[in-house]
C-alpha atoms as a PDB file:
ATOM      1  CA  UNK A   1      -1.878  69.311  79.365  1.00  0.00           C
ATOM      2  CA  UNK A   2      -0.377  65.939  79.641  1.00  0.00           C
ATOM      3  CA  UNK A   3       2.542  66.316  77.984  1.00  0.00           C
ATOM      4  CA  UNK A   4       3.094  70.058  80.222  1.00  0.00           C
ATOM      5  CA  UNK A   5       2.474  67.881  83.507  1.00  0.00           C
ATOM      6  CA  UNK A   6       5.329  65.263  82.305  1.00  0.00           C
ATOM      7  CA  UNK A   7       7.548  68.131  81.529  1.00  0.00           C
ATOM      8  CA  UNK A   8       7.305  69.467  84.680  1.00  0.00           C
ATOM      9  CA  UNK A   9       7.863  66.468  86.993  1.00  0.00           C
ATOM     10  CA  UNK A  10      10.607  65.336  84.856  1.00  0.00           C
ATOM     11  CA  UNK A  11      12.232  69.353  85.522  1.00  0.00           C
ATOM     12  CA  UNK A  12      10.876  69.198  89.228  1.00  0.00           C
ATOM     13  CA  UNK A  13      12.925  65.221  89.201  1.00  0.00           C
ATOM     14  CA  UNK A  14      16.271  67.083  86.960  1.00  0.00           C
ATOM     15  CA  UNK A  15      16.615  69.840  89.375  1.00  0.00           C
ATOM     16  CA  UNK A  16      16.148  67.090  92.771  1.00  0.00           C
ATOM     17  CA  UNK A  17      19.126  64.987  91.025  1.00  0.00           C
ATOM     18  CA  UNK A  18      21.178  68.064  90.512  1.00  0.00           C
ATOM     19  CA  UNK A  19      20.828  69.298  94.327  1.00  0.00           C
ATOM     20  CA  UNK A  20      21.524  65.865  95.818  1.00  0.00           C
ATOM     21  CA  UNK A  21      24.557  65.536  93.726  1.00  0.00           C
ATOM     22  CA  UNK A  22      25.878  68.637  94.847  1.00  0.00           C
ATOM     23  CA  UNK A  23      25.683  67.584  98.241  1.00  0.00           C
ATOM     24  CA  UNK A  24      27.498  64.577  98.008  1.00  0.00           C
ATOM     25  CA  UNK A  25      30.237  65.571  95.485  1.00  0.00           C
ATOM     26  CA  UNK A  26      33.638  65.929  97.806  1.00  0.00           C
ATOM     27  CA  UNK A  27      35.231  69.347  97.237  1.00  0.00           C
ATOM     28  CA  UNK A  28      38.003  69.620  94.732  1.00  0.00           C
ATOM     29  CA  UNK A  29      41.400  68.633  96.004  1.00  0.00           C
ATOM     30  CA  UNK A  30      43.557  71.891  95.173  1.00  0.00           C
ATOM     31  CA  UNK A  31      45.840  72.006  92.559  1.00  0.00           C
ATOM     32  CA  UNK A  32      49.853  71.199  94.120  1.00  0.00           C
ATOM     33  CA  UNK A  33      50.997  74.883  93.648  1.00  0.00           C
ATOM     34  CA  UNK A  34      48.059  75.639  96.399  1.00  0.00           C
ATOM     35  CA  UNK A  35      49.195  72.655  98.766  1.00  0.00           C
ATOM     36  CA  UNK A  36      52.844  73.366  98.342  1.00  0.00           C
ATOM     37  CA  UNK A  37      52.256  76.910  98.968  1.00  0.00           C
ATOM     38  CA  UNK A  38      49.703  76.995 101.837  1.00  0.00           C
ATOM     39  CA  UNK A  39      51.693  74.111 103.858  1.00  0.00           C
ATOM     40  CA  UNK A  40      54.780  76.678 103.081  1.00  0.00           C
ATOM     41  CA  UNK A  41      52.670  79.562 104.645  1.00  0.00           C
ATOM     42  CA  UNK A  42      51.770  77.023 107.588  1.00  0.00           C
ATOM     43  CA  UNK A  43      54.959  76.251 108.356  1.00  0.00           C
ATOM     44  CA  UNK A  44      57.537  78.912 108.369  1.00  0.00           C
ATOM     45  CA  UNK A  45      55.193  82.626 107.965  1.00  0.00           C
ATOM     46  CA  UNK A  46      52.504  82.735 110.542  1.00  0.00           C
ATOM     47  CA  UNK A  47      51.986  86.174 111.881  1.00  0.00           C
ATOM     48  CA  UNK A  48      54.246  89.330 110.891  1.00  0.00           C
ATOM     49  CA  UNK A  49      56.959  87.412 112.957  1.00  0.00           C
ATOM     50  CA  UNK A  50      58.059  84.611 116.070  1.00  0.00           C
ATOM     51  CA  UNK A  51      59.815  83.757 118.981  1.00  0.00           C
ATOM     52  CA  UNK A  52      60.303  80.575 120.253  1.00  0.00           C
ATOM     53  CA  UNK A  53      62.596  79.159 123.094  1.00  0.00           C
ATOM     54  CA  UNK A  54      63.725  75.504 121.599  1.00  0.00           C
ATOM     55  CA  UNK A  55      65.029  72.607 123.202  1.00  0.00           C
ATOM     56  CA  UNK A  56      67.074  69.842 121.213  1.00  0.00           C
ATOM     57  CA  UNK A  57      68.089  66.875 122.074  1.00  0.00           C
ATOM     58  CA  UNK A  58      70.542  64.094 120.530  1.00  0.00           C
ATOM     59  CA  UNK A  59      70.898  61.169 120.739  1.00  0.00           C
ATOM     60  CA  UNK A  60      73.333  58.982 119.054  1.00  0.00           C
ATOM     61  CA  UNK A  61      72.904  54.940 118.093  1.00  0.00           C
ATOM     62  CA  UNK A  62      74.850  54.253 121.785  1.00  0.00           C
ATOM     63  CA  UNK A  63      72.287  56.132 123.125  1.00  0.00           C
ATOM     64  CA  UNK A  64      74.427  58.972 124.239  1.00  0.00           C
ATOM     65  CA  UNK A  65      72.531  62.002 124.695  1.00  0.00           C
ATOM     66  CA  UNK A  66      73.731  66.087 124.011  1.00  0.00           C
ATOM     67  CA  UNK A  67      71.596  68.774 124.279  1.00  0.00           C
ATOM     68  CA  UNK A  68      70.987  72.157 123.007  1.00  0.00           C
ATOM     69  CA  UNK A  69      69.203  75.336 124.107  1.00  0.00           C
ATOM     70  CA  UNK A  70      68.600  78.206 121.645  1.00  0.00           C
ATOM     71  CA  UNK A  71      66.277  80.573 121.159  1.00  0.00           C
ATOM     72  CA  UNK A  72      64.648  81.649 117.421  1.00  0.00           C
ATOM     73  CA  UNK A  73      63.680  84.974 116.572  1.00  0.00           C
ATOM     74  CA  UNK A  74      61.859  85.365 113.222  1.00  0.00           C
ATOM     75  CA  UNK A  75      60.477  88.119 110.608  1.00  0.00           C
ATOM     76  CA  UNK A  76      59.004  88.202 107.262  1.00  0.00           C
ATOM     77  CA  UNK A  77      59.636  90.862 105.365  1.00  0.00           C
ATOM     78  CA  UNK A  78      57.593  89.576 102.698  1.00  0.00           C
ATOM     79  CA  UNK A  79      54.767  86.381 103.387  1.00  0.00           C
ATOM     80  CA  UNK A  80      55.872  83.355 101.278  1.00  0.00           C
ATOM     81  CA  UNK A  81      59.167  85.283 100.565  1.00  0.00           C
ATOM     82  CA  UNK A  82      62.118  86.590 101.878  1.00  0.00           C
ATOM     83  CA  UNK A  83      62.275  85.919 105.379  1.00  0.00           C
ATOM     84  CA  UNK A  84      65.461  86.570 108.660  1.00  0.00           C
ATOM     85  CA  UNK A  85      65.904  84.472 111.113  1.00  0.00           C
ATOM     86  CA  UNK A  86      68.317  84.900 114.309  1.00  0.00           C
ATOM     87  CA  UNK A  87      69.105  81.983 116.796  1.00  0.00           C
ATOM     88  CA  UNK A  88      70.921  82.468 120.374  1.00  0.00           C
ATOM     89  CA  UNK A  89      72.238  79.857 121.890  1.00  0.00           C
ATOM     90  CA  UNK A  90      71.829  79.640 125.493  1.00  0.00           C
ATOM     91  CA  UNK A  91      73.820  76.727 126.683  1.00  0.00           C
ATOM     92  CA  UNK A  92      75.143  74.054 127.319  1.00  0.00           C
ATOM     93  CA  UNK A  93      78.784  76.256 127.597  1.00  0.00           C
ATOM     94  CA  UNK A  94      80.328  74.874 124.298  1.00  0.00           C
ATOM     95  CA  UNK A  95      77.909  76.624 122.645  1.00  0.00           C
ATOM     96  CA  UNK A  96      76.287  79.415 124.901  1.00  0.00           C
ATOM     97  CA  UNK A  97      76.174  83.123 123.142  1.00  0.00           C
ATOM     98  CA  UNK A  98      76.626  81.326 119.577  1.00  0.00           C
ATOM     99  CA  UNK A  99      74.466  83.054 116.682  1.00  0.00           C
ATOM    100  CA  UNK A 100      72.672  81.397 113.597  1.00  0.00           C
ATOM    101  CA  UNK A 101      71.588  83.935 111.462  1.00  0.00           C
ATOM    102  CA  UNK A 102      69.441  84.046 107.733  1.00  0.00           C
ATOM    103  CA  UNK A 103      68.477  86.435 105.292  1.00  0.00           C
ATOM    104  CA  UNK A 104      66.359  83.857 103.506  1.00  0.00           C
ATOM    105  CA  UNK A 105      65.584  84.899  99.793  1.00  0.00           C
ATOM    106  CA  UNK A 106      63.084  83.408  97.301  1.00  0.00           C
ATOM    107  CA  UNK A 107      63.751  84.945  94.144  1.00  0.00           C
ATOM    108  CA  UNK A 108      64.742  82.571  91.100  1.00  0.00           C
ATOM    109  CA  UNK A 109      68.163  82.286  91.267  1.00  0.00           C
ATOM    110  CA  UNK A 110      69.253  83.859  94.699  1.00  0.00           C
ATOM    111  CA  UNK A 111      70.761  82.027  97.367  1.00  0.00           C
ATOM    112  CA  UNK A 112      70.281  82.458 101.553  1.00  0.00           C
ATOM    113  CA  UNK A 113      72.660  84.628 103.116  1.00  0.00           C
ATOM    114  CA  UNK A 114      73.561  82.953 106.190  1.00  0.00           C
ATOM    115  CA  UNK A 115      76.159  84.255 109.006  1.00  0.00           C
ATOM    116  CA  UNK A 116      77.505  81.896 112.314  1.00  0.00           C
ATOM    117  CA  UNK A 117      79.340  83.472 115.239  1.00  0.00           C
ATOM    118  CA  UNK A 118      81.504  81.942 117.274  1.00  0.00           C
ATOM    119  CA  UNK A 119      82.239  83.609 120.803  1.00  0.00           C
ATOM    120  CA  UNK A 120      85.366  81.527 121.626  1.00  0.00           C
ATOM    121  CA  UNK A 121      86.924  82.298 118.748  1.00  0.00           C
ATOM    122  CA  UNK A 122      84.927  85.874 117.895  1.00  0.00           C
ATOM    123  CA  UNK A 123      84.937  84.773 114.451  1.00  0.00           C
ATOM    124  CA  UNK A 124      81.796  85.363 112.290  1.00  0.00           C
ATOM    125  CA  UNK A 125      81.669  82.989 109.846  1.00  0.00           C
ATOM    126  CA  UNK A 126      79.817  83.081 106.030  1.00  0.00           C
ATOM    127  CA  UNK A 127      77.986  79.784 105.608  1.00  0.00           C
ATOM    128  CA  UNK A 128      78.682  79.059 101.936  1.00  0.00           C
ATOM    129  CA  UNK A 129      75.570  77.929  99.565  1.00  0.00           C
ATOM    130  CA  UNK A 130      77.076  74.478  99.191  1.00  0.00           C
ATOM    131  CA  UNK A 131      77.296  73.773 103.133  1.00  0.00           C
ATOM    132  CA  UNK A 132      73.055  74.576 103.760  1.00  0.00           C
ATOM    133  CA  UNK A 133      72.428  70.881 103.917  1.00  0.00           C
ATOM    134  CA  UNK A 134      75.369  70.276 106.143  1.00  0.00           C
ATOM    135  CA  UNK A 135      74.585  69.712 109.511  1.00  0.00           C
ATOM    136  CA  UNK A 136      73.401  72.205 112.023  1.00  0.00           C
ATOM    137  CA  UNK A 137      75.594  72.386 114.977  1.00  0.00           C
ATOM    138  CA  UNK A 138      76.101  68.942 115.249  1.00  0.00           C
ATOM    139  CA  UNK A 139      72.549  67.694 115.545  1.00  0.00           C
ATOM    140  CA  UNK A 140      70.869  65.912 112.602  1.00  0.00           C
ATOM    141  CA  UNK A 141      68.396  69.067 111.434  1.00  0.00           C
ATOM    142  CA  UNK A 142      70.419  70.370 108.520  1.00  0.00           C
ATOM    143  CA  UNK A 143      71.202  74.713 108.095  1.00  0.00           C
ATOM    144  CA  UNK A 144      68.262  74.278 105.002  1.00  0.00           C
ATOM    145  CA  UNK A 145      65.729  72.674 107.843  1.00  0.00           C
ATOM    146  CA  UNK A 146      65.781  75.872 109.996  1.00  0.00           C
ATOM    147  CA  UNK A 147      64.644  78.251 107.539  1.00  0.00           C
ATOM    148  CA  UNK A 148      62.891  76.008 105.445  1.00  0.00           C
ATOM    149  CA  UNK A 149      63.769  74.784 101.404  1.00  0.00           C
ATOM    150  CA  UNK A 150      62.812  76.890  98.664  1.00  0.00           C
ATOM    151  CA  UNK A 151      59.943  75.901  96.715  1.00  0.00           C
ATOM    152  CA  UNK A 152      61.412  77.000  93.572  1.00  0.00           C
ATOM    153  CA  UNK A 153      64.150  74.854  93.847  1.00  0.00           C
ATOM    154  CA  UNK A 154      61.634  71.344  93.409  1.00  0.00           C
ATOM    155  CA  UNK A 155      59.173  70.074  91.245  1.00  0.00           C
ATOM    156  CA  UNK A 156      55.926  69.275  93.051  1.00  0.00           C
ATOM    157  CA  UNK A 157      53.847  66.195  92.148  1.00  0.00           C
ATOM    158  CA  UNK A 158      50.571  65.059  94.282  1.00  0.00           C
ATOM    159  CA  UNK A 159      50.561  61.794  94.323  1.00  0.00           C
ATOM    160  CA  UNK A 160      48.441  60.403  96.892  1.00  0.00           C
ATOM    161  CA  UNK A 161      45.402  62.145  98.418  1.00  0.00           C
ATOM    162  CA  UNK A 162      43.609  59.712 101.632  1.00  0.00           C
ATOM    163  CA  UNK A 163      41.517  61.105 104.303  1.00  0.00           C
ATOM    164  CA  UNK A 164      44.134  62.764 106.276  1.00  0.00           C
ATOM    165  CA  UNK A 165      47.005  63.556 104.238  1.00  0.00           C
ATOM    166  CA  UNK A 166      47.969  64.966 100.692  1.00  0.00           C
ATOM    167  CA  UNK A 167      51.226  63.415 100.106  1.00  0.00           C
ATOM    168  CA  UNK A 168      53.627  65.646  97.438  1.00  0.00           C
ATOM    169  CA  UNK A 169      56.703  64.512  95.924  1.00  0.00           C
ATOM    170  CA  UNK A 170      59.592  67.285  95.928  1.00  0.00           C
ATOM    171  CA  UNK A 171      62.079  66.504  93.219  1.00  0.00           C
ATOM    172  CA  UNK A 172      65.358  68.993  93.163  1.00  0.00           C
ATOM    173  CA  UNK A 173      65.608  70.860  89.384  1.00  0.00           C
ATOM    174  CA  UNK A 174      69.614  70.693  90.017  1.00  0.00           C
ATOM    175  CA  UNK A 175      70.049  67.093  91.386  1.00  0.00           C
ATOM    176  CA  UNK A 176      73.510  67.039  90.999  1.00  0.00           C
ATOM    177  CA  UNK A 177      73.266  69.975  94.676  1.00  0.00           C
ATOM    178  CA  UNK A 178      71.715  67.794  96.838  1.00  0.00           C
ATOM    179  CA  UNK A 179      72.411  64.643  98.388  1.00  0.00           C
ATOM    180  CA  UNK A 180      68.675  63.074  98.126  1.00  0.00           C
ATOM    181  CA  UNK A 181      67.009  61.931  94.647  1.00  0.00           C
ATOM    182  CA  UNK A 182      63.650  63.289  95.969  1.00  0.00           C
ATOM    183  CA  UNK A 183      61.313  63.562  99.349  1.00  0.00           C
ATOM    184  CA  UNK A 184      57.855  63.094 100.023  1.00  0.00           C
ATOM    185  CA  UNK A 185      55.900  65.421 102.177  1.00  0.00           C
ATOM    186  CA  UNK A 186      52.510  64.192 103.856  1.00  0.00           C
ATOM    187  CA  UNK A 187      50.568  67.379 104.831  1.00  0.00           C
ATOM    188  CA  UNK A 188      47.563  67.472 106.995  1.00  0.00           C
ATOM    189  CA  UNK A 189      44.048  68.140 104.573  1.00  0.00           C
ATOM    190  CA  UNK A 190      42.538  70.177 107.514  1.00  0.00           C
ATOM    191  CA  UNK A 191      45.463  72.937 108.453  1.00  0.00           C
ATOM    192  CA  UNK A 192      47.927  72.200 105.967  1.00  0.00           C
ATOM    193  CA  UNK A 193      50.679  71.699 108.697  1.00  0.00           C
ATOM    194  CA  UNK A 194      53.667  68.971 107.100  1.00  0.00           C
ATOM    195  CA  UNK A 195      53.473  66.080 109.438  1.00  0.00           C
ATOM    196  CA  UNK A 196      56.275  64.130 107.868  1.00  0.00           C
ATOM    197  CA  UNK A 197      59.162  64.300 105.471  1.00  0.00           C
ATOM    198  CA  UNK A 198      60.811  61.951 103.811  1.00  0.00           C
ATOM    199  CA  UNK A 199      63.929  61.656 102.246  1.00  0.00           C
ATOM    200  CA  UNK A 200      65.364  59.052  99.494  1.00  0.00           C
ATOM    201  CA  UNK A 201      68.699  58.897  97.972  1.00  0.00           C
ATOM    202  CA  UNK A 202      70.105  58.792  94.985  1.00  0.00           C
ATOM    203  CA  UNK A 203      69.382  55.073  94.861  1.00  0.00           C
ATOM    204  CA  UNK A 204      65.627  55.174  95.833  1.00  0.00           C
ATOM    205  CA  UNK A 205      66.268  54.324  99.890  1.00  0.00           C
ATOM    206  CA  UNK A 206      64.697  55.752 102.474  1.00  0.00           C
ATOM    207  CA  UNK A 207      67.638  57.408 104.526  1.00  0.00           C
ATOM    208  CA  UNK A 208      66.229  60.234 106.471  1.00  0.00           C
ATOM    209  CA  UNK A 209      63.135  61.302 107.908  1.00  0.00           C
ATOM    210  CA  UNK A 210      61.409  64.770 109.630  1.00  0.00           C
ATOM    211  CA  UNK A 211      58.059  64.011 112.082  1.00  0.00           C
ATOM    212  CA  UNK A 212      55.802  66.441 113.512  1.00  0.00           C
ATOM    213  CA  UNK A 213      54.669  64.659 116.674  1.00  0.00           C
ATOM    214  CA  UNK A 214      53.085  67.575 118.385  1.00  0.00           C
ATOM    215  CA  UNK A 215      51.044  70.506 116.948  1.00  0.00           C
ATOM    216  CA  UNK A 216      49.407  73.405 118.771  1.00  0.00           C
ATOM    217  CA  UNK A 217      47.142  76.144 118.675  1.00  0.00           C
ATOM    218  CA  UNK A 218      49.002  79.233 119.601  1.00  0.00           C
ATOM    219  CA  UNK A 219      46.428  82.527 120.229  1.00  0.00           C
ATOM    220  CA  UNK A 220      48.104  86.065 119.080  1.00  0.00           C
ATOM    221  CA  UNK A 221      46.856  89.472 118.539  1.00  0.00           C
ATOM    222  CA  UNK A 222      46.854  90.395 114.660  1.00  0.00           C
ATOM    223  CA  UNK A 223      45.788  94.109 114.880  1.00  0.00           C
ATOM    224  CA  UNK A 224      42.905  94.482 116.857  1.00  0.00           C
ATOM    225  CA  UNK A 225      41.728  90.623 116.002  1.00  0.00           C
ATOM    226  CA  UNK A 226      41.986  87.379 118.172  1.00  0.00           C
ATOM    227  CA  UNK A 227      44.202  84.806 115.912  1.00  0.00           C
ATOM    228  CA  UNK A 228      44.675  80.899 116.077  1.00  0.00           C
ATOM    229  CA  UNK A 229      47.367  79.385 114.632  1.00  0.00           C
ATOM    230  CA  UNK A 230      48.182  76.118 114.224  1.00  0.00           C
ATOM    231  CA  UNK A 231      51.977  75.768 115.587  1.00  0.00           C
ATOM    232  CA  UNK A 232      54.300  72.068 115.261  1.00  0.00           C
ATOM    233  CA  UNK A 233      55.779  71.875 118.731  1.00  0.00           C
ATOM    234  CA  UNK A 234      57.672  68.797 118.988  1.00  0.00           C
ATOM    235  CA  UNK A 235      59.769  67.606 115.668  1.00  0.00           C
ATOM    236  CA  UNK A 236      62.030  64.337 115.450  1.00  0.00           C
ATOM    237  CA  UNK A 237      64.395  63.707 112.639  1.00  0.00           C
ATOM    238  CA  UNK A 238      65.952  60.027 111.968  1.00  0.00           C
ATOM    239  CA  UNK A 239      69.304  59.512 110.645  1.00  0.00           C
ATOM    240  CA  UNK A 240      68.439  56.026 109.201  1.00  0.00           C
ATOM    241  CA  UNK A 241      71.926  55.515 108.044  1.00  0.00           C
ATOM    242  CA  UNK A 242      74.016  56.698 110.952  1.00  0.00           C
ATOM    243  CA  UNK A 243      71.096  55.540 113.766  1.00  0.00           C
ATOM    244  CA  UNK A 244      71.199  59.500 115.080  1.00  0.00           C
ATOM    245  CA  UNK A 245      68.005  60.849 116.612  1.00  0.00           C
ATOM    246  CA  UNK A 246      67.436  65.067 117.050  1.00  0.00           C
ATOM    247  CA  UNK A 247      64.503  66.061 118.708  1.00  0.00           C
ATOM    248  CA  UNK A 248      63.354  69.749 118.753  1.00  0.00           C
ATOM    249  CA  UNK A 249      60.685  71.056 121.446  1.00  0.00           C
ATOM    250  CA  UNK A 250      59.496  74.577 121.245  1.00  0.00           C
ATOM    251  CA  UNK A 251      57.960  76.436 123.948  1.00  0.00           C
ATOM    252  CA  UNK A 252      56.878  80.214 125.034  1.00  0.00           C
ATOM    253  CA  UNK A 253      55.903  80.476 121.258  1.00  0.00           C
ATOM    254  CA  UNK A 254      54.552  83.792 120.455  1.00  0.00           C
ATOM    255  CA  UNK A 255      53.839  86.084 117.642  1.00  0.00           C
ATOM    256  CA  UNK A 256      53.361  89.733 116.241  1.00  0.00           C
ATOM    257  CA  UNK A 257      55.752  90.701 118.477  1.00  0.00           C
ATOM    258  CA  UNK A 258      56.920  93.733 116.404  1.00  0.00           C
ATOM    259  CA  UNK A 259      60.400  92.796 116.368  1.00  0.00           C
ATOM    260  CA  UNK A 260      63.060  95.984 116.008  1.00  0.00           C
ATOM    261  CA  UNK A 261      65.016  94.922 113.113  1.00  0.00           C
ATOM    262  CA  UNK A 262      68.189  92.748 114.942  1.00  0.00           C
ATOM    263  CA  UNK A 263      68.527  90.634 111.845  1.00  0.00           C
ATOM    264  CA  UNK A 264      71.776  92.464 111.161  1.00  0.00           C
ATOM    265  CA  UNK A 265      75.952  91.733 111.900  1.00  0.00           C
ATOM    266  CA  UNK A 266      75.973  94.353 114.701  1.00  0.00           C
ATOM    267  CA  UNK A 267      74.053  91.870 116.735  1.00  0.00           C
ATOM    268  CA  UNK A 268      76.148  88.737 115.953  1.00  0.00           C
ATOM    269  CA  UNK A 269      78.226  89.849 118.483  1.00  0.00           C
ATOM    270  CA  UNK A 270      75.894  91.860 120.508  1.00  0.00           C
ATOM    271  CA  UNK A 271      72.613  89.730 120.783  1.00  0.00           C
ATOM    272  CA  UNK A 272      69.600  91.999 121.291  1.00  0.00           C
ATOM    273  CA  UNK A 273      67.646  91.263 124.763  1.00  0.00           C
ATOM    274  CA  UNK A 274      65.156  89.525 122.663  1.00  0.00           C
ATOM    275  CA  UNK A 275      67.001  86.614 122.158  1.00  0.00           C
ATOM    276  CA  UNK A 276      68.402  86.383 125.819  1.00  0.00           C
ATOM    277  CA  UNK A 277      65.360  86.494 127.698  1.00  0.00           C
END
């Protein structure tokens, strides 16, 4: 009987240490492919599309200011891949009724189509492959920012997980295309949004970085459900060589708009009513 009675306090005792454990063992951190790729979803795929009227603003080292007005129509044709973007510029006049457009692919291998049309010269111009990280009519966001990088192109390495942030290193596969050695990426552990990028060159300095400072919940219809999605609203990126300063506000952000399909040449020159209103 004795030995029975021992047996069960020291199972009653086994199974006590076994629950409280499991309620203070933190949940496993995800592996990097599920960071990189949720972040990506985060960032550039909520809902079946977008439209968002943006307001940019640079500023050079002087201080001098220039601003731009666009507006960014986007669809997925895929979630996490291939994606088409189309951006109308509304003003100021030297660039009113230009068009930014993507056919964003994600296949190993395949490269962005990307098409810019120029109304005082009604010339639509290819954007080659080599001129994506070039900047983006004039302002220090790059072509490659608007769309966002492929994933395939980097290696992904967590390397620092704190209360708020998983920070992943990107490092490019082909270094000799890019103009950075690698970039570090802090995403936020609770909706995955990037908060900050940061960019190093080819001798380890810190030359250029991309801030979230604003982030908002943006309610859409997704069928017959209510939907919350976590949307960056304000974005600053730092020339740290050049002391340039582009800031990018978005506003009247909506989704599942059911977009007609105006990702196409025809409406280079002919911008759908979409974009203009």
């Amino acid at each position: 009987m004795n030995k029975l009675f021992f047996a069960a306090i020291i199972l009653a005792l086994s199974c006590v240490s076994i629950a409280a454990e499991s309620q203070t063992t933190p949940p496993q951190t995800p592996s990097v492919d599920e960071i990189v790729n949720q972040a990506n979803l985060v960032a550039y795929y909520q809902g079946q599309d977008g439209k968002s009227r943006v307001n940019m603003t640079i500023t050079d080292k002087q201080g001098r200011t220039r601003t731009r007005d666009f507006t960014i129509l986007r669809k997925n044709v895929q979630v996490g891949g291939d994606q088409k973007y189309y951006v109308y510029f509304l003003g100021p006049a030297d660039v009113r009724k230009m068009v930014f457009m993507v056919h964003k692919h994600t296949a190993p291998g395949t490269e962005d189509d990307r098409w810019l049309y120029l109304p005082n010269l009604d010339l639509v111009k290819r954007i080659a492959a080599g001129d994506k990280r070039t900047s983006f009519v004039g302002s220090d966001f790059l072509y490659e920012d608007v769309s966002g990088r492929n994933l395939a192109e980097d290696n992904h390495e967590l390397v620092k997980t704190d209360e708020q942030y998983y920070v992943i290193k990107n490092t490019p596969l082909k270094p000799e295309s890019v103009e950075f050695s690698h970039y570090l990426v802090s995403i936020d552990r609770k909706n995955y949004m990037p908060m900050k990028m940061e960019f190093y060159d080819k001798n380890g300095k810190l030359y250029r970085t991309i801030e979230t400072k604003k982030v908002e919940t943006i309610a859409a219809k997704e069928g017959d459900k209510e939907v919350q999605y976590p949307t960056a609203t304000e974005a600053v990126v730092k020339d740290l060589n050049t002391g340039s300063t582009t800031e990018m506000k978005f506003s009247e952000v909506q989704y599942n708009l059911n977009l007609d399909d105006v990702f196409t040449e025809r409406y280079l020159r002919r911008p759908p009513k979409e974009a203009m209103r």
